[in-house]
Protein backbone atom coordinates (compact mmCIF):
# COMPACT_ATOMS: atom_id res chain seq x y z
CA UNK A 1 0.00 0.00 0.00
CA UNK A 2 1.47 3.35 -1.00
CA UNK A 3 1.86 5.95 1.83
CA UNK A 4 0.10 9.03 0.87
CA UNK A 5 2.80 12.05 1.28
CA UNK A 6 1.59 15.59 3.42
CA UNK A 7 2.64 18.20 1.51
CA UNK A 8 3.41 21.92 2.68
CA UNK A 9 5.19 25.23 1.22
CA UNK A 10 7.99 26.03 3.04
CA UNK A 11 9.93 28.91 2.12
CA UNK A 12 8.61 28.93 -1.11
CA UNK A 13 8.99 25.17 -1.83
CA UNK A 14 6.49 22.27 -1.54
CA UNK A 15 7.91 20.20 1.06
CA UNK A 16 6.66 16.28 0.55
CA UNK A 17 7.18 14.15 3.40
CA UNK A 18 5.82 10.54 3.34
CA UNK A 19 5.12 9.13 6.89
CA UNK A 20 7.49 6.73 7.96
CA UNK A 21 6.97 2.80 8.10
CA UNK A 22 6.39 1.96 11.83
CA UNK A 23 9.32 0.35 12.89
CA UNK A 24 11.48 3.03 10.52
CA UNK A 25 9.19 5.55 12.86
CA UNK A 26 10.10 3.37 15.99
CA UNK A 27 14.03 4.01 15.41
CA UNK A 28 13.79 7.53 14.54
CA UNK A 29 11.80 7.90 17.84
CA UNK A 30 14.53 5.88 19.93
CA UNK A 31 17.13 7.52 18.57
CA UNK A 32 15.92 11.43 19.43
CA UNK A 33 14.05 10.00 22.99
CA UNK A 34 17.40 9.14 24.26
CA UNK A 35 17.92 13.70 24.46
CA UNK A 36 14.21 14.23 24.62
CA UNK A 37 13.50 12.16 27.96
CA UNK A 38 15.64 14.35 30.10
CA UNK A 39 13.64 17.21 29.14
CA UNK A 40 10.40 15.80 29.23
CA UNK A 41 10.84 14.68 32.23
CA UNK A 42 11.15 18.00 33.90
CA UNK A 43 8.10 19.07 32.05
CA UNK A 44 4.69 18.85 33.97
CA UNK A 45 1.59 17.72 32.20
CA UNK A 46 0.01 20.97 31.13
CA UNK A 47 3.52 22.14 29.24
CA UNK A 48 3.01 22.98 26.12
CA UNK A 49 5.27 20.32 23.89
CA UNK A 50 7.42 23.45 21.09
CA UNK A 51 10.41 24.11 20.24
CA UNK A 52 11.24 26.27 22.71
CA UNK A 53 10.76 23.57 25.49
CA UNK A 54 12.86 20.86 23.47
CA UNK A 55 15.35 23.45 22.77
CA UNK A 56 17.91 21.65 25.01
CA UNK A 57 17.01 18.35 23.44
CA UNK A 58 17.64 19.83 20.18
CA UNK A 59 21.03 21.64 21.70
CA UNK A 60 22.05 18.23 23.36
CA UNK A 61 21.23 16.24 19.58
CA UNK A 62 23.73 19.44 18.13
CA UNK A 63 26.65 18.48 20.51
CA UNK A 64 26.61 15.17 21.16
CA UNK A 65 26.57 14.43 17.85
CA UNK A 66 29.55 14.08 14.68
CA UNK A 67 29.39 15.32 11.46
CA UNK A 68 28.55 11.26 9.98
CA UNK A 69 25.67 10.76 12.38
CA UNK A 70 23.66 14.39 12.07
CA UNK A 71 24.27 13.25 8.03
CA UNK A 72 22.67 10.30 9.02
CA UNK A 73 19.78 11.43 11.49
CA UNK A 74 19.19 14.26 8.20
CA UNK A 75 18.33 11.30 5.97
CA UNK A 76 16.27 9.44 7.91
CA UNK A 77 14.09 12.36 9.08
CA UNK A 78 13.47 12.81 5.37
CA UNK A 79 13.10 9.05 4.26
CA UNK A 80 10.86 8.52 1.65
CA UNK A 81 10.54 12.72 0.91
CA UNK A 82 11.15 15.07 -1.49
CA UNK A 83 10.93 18.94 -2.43
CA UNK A 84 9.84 20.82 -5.64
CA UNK A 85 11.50 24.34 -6.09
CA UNK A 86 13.30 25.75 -8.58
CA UNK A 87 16.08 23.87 -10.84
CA UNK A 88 19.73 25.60 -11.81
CA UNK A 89 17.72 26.65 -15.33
CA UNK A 90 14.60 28.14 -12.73
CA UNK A 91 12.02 25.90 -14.29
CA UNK A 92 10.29 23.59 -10.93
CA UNK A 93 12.49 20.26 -10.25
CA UNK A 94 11.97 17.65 -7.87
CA UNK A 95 14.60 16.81 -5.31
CA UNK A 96 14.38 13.21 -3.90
CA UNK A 97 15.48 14.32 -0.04
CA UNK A 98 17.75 10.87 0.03
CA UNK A 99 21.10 11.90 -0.29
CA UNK A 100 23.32 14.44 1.23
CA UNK A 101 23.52 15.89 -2.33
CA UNK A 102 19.77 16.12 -2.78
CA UNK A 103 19.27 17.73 0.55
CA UNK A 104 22.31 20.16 -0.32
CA UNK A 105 20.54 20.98 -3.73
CA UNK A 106 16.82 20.97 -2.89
CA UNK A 107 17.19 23.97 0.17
CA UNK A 108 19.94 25.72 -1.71
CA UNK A 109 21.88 27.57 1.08
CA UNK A 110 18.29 28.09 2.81
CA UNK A 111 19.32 26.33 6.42
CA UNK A 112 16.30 27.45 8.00
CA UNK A 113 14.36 25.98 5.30
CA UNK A 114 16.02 22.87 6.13
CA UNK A 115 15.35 22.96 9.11
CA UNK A 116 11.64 23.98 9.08
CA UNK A 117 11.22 20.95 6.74
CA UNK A 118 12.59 18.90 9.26
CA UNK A 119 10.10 19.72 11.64
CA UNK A 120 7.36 19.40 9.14
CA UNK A 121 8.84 15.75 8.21
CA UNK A 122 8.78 15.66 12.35
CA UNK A 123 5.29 16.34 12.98
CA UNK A 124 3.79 14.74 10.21
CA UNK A 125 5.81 11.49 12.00
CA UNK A 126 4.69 12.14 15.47
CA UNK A 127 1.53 13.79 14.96
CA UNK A 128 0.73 13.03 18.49
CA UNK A 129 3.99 14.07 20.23
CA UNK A 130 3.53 17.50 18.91
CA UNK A 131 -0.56 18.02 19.44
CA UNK A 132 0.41 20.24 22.77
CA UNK A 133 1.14 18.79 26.17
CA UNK A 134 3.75 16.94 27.85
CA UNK A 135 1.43 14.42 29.17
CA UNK A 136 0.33 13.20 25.88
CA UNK A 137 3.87 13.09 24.45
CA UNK A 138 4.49 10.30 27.59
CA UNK A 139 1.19 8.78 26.39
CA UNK A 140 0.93 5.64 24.53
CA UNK A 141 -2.07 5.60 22.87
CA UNK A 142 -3.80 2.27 21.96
């Protein structure tokens, strides 16, 4: 069954992002939890879940890791997603956001592009983590 992408303009480009396979999702999720637990546990249930309250998850994510892995946690954040914007000759292209190249290409020198893709790609993954509180990011729902 073909996952139907969420699309969204971002900086002038329509940002694709096709909702990870659940155990690709599971991964992804284990691999940022491991910074985001200390922080949500200091939250208390009413907290609103932003950016500005995972902003030392996201600072811990920035140091602790190299060059290889943030290449790495890039790709897989934007598994299965692409962007259309303009092409070198200014006519619309499609960039396939799996390779380092790609990624490069597609957000041309736009970082915060990048990285306002990445939480696009993020919430469309963990809809629920992001729908306001710090309780329901804890909460498994059935």
């Amino acid at each position: 069954m073909a996952r139907t992408p969420v699309t969204r303009t971002i900086g002038g480009l329509d940002v694709s992002i096709v909702k990870l396979k659940p155990r690709a999702g599971f991964k992804l999720a284990a691999q940022l939890f491991k910074y985001l637990a200390p922080v949500l546990g200091t939250m208390q249930p009413t907290d609103e879940v932003s950016v500005e309250t995972l902003t030392p998850a996201l600072m811990a994510i920035m140091r602790d890791l190299n060059d290889a892995e943030l290449d790495k946690l890039t790709r897989k954040v934007f598994e299965g997603s692409w962007v259309v914007g303009p092409g070198m000759d200014g006519k619309p292209r499609k960039f396939e956001l799996n390779t380092d190249e790609q990624i490069d290409q597609a957000f041309d020198d736009n970082l915060m592009g990048m990285l306002n893709a990445m939480k696009f790609a993020l919430e469309v993954n963990f809809a629920s983590f992001f729908d306001g509180s710090a309780q329901s990011a804890l909460q498994v729902v059935e």
